[in-house]
N, C-alpha and C. Protein backbone atom coordinates (compact mmCIF):
# COMPACT_ATOMS: atom_id res chain seq x y z
N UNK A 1 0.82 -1.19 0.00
CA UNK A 1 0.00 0.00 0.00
C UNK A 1 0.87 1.26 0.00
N UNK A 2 2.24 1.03 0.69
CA UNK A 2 2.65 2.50 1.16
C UNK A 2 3.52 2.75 -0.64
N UNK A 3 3.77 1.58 -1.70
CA UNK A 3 4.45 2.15 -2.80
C UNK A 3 3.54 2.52 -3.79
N UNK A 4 2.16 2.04 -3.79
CA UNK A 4 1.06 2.30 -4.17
C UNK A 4 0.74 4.04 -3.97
N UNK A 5 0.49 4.22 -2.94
CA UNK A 5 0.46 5.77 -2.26
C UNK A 5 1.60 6.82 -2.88
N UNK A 6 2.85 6.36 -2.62
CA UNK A 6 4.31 7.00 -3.04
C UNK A 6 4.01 6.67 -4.51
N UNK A 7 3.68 6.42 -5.42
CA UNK A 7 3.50 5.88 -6.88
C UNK A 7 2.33 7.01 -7.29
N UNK A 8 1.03 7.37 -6.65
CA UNK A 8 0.24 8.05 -6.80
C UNK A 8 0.65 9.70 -6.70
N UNK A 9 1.57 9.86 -5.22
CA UNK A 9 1.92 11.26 -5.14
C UNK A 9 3.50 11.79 -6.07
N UNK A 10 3.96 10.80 -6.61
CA UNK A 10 4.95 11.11 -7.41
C UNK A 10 4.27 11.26 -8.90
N UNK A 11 3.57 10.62 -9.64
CA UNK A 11 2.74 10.74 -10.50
C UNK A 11 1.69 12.18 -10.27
N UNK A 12 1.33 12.15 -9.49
CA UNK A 12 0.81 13.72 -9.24
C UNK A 12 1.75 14.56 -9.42
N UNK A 13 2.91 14.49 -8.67
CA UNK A 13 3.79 16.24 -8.46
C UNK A 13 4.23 16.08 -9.92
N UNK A 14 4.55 15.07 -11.03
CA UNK A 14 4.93 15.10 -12.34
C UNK A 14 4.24 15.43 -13.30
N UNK A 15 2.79 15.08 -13.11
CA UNK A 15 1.52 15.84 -14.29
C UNK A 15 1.59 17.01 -13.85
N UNK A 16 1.88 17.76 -12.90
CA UNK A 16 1.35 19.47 -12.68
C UNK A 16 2.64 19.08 -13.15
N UNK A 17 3.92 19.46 -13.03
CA UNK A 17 5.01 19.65 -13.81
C UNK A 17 5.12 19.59 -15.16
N UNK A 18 4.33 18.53 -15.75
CA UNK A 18 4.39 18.55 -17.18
C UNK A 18 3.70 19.23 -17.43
N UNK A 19 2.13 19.48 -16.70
CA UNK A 19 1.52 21.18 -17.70
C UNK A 19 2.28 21.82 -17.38
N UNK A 20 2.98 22.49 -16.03
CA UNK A 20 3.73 23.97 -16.47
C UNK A 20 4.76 23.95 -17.64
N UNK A 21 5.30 22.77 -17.68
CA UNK A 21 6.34 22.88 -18.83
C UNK A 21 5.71 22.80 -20.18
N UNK A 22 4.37 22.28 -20.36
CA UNK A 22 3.89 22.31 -21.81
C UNK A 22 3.55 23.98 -21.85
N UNK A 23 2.85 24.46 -21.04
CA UNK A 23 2.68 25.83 -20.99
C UNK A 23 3.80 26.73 -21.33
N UNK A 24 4.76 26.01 -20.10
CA UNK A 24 5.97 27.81 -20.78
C UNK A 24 6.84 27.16 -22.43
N UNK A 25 6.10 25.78 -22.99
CA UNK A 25 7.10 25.41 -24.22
C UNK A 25 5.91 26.77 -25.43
N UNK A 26 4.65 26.52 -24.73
CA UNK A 26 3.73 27.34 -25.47
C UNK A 26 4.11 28.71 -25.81
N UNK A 27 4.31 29.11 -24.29
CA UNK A 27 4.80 30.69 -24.06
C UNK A 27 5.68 30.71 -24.75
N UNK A 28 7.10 30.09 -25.25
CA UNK A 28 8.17 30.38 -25.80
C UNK A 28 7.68 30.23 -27.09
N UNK A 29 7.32 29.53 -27.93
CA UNK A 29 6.52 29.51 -28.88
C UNK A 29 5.98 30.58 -29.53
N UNK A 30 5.10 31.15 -28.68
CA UNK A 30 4.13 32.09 -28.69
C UNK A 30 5.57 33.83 -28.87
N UNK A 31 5.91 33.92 -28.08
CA UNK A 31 7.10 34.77 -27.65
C UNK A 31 8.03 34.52 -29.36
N UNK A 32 8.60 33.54 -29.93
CA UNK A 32 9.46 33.35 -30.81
C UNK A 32 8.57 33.57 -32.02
N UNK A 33 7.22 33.76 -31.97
CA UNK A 33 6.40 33.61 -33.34
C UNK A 33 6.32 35.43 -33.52
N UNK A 34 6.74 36.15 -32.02
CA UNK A 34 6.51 37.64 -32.67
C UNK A 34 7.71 38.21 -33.28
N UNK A 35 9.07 37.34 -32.99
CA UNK A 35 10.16 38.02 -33.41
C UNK A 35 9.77 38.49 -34.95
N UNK A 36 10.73 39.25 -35.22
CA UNK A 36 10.70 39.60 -36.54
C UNK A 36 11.46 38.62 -37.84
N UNK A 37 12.28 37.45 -37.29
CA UNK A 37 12.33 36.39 -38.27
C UNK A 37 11.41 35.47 -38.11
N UNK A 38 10.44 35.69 -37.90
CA UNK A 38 9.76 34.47 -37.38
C UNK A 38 8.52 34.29 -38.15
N UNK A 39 8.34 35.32 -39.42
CA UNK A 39 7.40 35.80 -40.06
C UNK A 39 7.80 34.65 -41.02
N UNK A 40 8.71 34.22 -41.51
CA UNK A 40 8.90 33.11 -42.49
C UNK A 40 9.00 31.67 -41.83
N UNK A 41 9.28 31.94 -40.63
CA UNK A 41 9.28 30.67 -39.76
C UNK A 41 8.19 29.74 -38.90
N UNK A 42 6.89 30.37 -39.39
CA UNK A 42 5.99 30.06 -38.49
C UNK A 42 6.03 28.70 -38.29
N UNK A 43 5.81 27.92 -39.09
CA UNK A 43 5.17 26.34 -39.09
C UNK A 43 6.45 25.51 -38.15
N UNK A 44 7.57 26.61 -38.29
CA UNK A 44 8.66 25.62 -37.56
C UNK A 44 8.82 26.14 -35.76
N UNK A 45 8.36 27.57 -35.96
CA UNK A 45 8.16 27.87 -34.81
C UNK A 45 7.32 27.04 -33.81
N UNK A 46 6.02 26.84 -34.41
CA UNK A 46 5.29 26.13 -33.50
C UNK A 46 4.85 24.88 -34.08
N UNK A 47 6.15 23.55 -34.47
CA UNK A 47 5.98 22.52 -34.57
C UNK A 47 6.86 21.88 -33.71
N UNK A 48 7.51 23.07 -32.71
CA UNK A 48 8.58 22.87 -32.08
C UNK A 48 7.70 21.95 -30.61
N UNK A 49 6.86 22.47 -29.80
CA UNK A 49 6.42 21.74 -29.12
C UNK A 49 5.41 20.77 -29.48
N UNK A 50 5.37 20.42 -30.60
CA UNK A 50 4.63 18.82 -31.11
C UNK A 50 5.87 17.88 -30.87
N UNK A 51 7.14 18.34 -31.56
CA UNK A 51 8.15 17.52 -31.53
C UNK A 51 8.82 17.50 -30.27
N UNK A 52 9.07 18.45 -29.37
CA UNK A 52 9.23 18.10 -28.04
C UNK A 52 8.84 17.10 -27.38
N UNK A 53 7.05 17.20 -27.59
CA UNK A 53 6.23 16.40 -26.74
C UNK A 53 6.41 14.52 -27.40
N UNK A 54 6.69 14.97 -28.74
CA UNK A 54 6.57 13.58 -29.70
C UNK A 54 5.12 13.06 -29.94
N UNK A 55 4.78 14.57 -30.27
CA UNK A 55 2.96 14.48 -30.51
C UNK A 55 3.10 15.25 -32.20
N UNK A 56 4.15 15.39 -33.25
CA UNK A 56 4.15 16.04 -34.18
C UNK A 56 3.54 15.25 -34.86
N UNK A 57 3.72 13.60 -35.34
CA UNK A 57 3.00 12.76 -36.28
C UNK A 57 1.84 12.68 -35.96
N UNK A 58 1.05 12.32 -34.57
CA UNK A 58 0.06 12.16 -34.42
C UNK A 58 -0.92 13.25 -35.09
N UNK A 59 -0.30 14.80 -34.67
CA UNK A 59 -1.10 16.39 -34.86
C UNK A 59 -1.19 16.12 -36.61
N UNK A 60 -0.03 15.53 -37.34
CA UNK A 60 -0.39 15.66 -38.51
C UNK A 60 -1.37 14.81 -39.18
N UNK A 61 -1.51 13.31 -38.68
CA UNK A 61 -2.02 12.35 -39.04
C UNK A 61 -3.77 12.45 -38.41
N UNK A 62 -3.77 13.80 -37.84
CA UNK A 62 -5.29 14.48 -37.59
C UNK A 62 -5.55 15.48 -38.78
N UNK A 63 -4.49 15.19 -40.18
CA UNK A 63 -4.70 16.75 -40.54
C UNK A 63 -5.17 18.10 -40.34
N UNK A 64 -4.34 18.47 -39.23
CA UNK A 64 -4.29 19.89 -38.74
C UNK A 64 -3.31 20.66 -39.50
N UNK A 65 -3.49 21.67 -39.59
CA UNK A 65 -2.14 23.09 -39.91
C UNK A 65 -1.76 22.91 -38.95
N UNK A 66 -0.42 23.52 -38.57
CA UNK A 66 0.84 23.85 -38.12
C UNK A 66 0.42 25.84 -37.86
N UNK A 67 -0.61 26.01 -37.05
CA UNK A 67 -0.57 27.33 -37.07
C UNK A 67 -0.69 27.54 -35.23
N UNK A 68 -0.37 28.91 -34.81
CA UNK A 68 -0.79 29.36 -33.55
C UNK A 68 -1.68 28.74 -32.73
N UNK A 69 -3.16 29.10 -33.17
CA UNK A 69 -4.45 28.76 -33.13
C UNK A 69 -4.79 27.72 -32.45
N UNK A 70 -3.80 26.82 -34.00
CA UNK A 70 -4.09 25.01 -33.92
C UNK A 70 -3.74 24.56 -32.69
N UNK A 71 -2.06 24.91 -32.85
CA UNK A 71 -0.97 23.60 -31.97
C UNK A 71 -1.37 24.45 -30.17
N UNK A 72 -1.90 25.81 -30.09
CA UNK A 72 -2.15 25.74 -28.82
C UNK A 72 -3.51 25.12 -28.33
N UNK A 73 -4.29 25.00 -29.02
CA UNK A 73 -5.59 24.48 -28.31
C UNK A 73 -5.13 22.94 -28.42
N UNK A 74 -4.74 22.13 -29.61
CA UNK A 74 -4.21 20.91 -29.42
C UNK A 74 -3.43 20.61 -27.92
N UNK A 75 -2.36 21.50 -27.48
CA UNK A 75 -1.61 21.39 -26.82
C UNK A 75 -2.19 21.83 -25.24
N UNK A 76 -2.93 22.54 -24.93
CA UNK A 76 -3.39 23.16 -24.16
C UNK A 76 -4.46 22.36 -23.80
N UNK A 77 -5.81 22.05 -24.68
CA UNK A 77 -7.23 22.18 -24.16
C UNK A 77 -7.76 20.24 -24.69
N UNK A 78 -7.04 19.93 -25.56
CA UNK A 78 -7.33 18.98 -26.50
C UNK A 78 -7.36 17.38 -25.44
N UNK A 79 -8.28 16.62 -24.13
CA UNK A 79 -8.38 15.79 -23.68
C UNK A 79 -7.78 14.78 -24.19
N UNK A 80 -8.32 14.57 -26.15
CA UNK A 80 -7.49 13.25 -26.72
C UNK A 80 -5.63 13.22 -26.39
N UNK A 81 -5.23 14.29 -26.75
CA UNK A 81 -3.86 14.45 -26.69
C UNK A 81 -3.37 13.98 -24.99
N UNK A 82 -2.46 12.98 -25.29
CA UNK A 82 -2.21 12.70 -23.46
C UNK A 82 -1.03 13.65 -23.28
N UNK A 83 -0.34 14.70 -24.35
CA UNK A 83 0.81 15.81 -23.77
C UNK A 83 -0.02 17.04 -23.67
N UNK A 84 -1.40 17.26 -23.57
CA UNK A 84 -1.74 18.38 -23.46
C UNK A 84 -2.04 18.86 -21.97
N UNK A 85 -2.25 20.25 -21.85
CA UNK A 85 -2.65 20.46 -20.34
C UNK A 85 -3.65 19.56 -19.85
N UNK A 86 -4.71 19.80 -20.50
CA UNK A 86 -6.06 19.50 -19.71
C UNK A 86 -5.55 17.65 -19.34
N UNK A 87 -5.14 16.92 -20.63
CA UNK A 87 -4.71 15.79 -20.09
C UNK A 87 -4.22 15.43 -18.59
N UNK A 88 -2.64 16.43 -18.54
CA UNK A 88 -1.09 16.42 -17.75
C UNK A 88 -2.96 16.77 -16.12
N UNK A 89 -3.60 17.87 -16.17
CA UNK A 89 -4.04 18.01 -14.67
C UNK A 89 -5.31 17.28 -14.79
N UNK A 90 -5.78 17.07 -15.60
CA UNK A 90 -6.73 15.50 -15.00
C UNK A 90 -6.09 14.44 -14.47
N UNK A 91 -4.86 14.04 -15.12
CA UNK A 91 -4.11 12.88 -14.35
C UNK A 91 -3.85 13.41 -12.73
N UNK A 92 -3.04 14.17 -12.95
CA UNK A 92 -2.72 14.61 -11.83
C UNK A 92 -4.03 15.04 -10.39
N UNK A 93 -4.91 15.49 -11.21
CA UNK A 93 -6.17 15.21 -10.13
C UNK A 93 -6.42 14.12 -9.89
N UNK A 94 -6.76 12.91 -10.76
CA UNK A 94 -6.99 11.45 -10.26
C UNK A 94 -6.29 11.04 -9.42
N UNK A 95 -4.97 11.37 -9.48
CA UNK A 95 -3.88 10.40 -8.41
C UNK A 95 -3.96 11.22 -7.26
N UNK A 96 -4.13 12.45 -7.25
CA UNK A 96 -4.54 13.52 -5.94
C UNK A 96 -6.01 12.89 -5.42
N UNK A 97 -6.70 12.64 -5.61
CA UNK A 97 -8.01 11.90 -5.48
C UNK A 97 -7.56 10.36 -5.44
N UNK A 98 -6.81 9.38 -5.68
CA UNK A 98 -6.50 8.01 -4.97
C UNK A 98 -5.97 8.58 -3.72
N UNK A 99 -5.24 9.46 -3.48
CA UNK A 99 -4.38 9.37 -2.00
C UNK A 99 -5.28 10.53 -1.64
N UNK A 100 -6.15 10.93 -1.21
CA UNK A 100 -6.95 11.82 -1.24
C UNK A 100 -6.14 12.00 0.87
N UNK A 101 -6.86 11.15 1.13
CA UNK A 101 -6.41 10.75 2.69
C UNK A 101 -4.94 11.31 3.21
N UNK A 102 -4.34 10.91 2.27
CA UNK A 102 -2.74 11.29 2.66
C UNK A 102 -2.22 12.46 2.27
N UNK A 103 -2.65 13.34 1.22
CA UNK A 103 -1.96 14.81 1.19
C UNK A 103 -3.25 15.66 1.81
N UNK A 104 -2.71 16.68 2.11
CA UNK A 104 -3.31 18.10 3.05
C UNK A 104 -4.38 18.49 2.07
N UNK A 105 -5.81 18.47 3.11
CA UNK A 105 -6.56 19.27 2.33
C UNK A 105 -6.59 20.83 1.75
N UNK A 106 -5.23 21.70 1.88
CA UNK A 106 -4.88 22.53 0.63
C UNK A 106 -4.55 22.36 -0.37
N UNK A 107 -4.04 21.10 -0.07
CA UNK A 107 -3.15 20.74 -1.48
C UNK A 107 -4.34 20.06 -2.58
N UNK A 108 -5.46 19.43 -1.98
CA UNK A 108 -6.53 18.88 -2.54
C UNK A 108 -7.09 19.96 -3.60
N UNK A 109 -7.62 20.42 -2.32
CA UNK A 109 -8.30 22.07 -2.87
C UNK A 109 -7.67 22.76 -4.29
N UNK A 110 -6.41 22.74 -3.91
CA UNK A 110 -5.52 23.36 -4.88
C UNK A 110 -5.72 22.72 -6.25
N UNK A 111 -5.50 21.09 -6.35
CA UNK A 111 -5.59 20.26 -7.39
C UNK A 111 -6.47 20.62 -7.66
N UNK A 112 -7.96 20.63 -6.57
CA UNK A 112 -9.40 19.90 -7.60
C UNK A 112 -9.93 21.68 -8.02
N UNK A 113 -9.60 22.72 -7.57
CA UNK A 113 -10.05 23.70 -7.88
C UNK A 113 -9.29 24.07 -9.36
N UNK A 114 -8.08 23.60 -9.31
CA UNK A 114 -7.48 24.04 -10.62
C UNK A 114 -7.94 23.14 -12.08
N UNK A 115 -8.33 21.65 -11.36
CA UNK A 115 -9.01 21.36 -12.87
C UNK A 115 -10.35 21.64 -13.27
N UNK A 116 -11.25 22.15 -11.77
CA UNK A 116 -12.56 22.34 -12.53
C UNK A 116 -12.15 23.93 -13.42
N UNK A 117 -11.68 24.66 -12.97
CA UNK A 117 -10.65 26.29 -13.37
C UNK A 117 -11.05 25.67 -14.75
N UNK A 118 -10.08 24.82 -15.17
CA UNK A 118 -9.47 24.49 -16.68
C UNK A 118 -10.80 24.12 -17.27
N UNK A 119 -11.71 22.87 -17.06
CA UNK A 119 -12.48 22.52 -17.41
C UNK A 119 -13.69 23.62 -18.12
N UNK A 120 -13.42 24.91 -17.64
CA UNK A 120 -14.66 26.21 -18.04
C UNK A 120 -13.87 26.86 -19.18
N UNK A 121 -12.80 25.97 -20.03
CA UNK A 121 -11.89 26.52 -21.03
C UNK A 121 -12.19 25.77 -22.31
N UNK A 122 -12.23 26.63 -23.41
CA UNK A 122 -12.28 25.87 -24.97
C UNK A 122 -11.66 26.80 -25.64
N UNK A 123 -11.35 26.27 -26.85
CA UNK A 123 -10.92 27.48 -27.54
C UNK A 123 -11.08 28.35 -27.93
N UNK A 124 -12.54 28.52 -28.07
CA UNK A 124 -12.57 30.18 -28.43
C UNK A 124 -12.61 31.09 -27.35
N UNK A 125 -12.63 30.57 -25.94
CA UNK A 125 -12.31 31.13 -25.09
C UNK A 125 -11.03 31.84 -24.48
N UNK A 126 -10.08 30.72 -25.16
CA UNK A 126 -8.70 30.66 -25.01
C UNK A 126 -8.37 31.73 -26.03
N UNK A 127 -8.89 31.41 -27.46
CA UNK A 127 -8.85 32.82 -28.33
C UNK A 127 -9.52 34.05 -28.12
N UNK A 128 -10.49 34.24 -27.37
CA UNK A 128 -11.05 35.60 -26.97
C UNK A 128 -9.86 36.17 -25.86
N UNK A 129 -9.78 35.31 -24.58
CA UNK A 129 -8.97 35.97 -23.50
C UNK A 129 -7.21 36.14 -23.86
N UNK A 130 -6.92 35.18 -24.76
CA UNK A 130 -5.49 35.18 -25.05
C UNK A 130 -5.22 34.00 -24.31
N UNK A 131 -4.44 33.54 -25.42
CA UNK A 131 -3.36 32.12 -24.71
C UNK A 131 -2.43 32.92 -23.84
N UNK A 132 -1.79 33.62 -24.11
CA UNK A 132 -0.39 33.81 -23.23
C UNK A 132 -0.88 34.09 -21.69
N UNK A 133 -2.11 34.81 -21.68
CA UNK A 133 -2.44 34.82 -20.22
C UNK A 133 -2.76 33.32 -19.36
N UNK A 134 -3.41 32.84 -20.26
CA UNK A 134 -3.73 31.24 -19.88
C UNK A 134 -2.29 30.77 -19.68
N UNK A 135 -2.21 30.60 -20.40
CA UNK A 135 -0.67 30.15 -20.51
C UNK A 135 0.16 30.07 -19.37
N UNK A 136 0.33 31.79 -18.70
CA UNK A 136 0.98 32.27 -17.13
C UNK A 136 -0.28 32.01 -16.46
N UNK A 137 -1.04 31.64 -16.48
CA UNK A 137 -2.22 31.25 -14.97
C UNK A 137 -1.49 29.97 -15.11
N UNK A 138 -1.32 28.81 -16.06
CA UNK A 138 -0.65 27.54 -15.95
C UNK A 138 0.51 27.62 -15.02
N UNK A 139 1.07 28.19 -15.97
CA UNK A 139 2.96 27.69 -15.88
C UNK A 139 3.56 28.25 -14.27
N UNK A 140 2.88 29.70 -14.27
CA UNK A 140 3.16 30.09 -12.66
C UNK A 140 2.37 30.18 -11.50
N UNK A 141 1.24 29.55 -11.98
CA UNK A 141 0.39 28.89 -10.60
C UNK A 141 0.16 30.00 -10.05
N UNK A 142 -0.32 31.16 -10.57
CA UNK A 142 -0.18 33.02 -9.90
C UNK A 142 -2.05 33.05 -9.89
N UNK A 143 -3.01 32.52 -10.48
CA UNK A 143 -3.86 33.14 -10.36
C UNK A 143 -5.23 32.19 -9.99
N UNK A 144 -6.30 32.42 -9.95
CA UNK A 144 -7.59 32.19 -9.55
C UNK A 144 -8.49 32.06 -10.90
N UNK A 145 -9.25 31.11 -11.39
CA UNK A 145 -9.77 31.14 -12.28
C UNK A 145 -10.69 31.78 -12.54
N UNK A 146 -11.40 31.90 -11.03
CA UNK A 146 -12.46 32.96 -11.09
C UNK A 146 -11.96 34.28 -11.71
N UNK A 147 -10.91 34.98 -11.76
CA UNK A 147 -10.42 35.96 -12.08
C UNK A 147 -9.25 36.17 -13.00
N UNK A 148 -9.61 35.07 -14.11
CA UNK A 148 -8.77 35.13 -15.09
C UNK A 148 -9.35 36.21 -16.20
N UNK A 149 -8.13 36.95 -16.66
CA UNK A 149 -8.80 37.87 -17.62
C UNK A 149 -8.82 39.37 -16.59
N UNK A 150 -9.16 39.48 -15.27
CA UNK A 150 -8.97 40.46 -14.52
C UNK A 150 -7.14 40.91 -14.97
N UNK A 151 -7.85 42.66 -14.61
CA UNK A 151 -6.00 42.84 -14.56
C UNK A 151 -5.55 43.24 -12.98
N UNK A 152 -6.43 42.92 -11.97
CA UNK A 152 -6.23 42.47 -10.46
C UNK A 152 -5.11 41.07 -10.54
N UNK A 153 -4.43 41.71 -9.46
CA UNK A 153 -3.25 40.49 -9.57
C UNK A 153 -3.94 39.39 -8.62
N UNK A 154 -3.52 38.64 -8.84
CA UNK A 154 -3.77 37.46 -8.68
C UNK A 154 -3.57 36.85 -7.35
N UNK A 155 -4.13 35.90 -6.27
CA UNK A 155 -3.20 36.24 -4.62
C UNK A 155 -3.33 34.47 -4.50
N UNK A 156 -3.72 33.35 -5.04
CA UNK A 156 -3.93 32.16 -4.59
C UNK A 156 -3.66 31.45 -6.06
N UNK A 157 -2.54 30.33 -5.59
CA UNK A 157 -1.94 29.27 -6.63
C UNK A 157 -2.89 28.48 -7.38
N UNK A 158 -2.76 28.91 -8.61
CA UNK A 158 -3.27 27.71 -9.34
C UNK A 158 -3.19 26.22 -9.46
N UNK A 159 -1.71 26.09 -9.30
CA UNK A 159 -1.42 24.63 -9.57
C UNK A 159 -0.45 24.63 -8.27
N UNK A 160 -0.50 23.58 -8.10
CA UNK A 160 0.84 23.31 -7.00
C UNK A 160 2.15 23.14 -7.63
N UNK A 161 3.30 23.62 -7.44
CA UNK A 161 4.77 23.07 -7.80
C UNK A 161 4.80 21.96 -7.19
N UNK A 162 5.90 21.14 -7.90
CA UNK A 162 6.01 19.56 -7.20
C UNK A 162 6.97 20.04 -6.00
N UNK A 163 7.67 20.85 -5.66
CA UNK A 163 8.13 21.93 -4.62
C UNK A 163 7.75 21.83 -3.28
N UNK A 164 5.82 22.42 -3.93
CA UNK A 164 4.93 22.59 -2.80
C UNK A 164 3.95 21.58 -2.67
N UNK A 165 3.94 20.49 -3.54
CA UNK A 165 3.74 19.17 -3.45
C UNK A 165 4.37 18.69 -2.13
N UNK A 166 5.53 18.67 -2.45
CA UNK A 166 6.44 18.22 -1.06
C UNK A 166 6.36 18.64 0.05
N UNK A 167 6.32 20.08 0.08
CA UNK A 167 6.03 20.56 1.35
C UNK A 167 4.77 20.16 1.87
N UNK A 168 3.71 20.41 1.29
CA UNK A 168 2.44 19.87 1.69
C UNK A 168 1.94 18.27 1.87
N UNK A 169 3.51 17.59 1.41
CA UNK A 169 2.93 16.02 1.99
C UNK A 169 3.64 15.81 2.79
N UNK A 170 5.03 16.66 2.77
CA UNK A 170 5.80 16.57 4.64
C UNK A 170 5.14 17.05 5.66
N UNK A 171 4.38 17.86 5.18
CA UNK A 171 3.50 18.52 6.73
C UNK A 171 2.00 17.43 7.03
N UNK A 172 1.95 16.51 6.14
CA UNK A 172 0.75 16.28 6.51
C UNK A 172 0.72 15.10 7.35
N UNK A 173 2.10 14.50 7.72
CA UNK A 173 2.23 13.72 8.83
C UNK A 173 2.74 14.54 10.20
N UNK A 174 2.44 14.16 11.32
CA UNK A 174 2.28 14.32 12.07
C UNK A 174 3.71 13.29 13.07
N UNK A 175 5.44 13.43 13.02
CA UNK A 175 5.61 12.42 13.06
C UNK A 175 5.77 12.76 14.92
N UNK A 176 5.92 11.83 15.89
CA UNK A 176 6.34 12.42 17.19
C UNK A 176 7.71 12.47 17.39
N UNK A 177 7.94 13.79 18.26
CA UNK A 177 9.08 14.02 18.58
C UNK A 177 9.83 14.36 19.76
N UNK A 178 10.57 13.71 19.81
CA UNK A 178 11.56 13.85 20.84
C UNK A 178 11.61 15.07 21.38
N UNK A 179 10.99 14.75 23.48
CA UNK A 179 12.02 16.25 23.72
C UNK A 179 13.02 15.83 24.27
N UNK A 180 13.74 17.00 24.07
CA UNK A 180 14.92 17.73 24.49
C UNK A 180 14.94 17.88 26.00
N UNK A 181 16.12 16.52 26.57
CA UNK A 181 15.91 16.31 28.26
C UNK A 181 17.03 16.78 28.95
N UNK A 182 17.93 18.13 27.71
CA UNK A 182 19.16 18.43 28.70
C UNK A 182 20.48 17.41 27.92
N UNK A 183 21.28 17.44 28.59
CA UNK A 183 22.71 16.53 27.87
C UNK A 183 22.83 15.75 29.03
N UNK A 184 23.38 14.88 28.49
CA UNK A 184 23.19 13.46 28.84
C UNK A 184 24.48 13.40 29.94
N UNK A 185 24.15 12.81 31.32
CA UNK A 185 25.10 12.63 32.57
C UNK A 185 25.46 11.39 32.80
């Protein structure tokens, strides 16, 4: 049971890790498509995180373009895709929900509030508000979904770091401790 448990919370702190990293591969993406060489470079600009992920054959063998638009909602919102966000924090909620018992109910909160967050997302939503903001509510865990799109900053984590993963499953035992009886005579 206890590698079962340790198997569940390591698999958790790694799906929130892999959305922030699909997110900031987006952001860079997104960021390299405004340079000014990048006007002839598009399709390579952002075929860059298909091939990262090793989701480029699949995206093509859906006949999709190779545009902005496409590869972020693919990458971002797209359930079929198992390298996309919504994928990376549904997993990561399920295995937060097997050990439900054993990590801190902030850290719960944190998980299950951030995928229902995601779940009120599609793409033309994502295209009305802007990816890049989505994008930083992902990657830096800075904001509240309720208040995405606000230009109020943001005061409660979206996602947990596998960081604060840790911290929040070291605190959630209780281990006993030794006092301190003086030095020993």
């Amino acid at each position: 049971m206890l590698s079962r448990t340790a198997s569940h919370l390591y698999w958790m702190a790694r799906y929130v890790e892999r959305a922030e990293n699909t997110a900031r591969m987006l952001d860079v993406a997104g960021h390299n498509a405004l340079l000014p060489t990048a006007r002839t470079n598009e399709e390579r600009d952002w075929a860059a995180p298909l091939l990262i992920t090793g989701r480029h054959d699949a995206y093509k063998a859906e006949g999709r373009e190779i545009n902005a638009a496409d590869v972020t909602a693919y990458m971002a919102l797209d359930p079929e895709n198992p390298a996309s966000i919504h994928a990376c924090l549904y997993a990561a909620r399920e295995n937060a929900r097997a050990v439900r018992s054993t990590i801190t109910s902030e850290m719960w909160e944190v998980v299950n509030t951030t995928w229902l967050g995601l779940r009120e997302f599609d793409s033309k939503v994502l295209k009305f508000r802007g990816s890049s903001a989505f994008l930083a509510w992902v990657a830096t865990g800075q904001c509240d979904p309720a208040r995405f799109g606000d230009d109020t900053p943001c005061d409660r984590p979206l996602a947990p770091t596998p960081t604060a993963a840790a911290r929040s499953i070291g605190n959630s035992r209780r281990w006993p401790r030794r006092r301190y009886a003086g030095p020993v005579r």
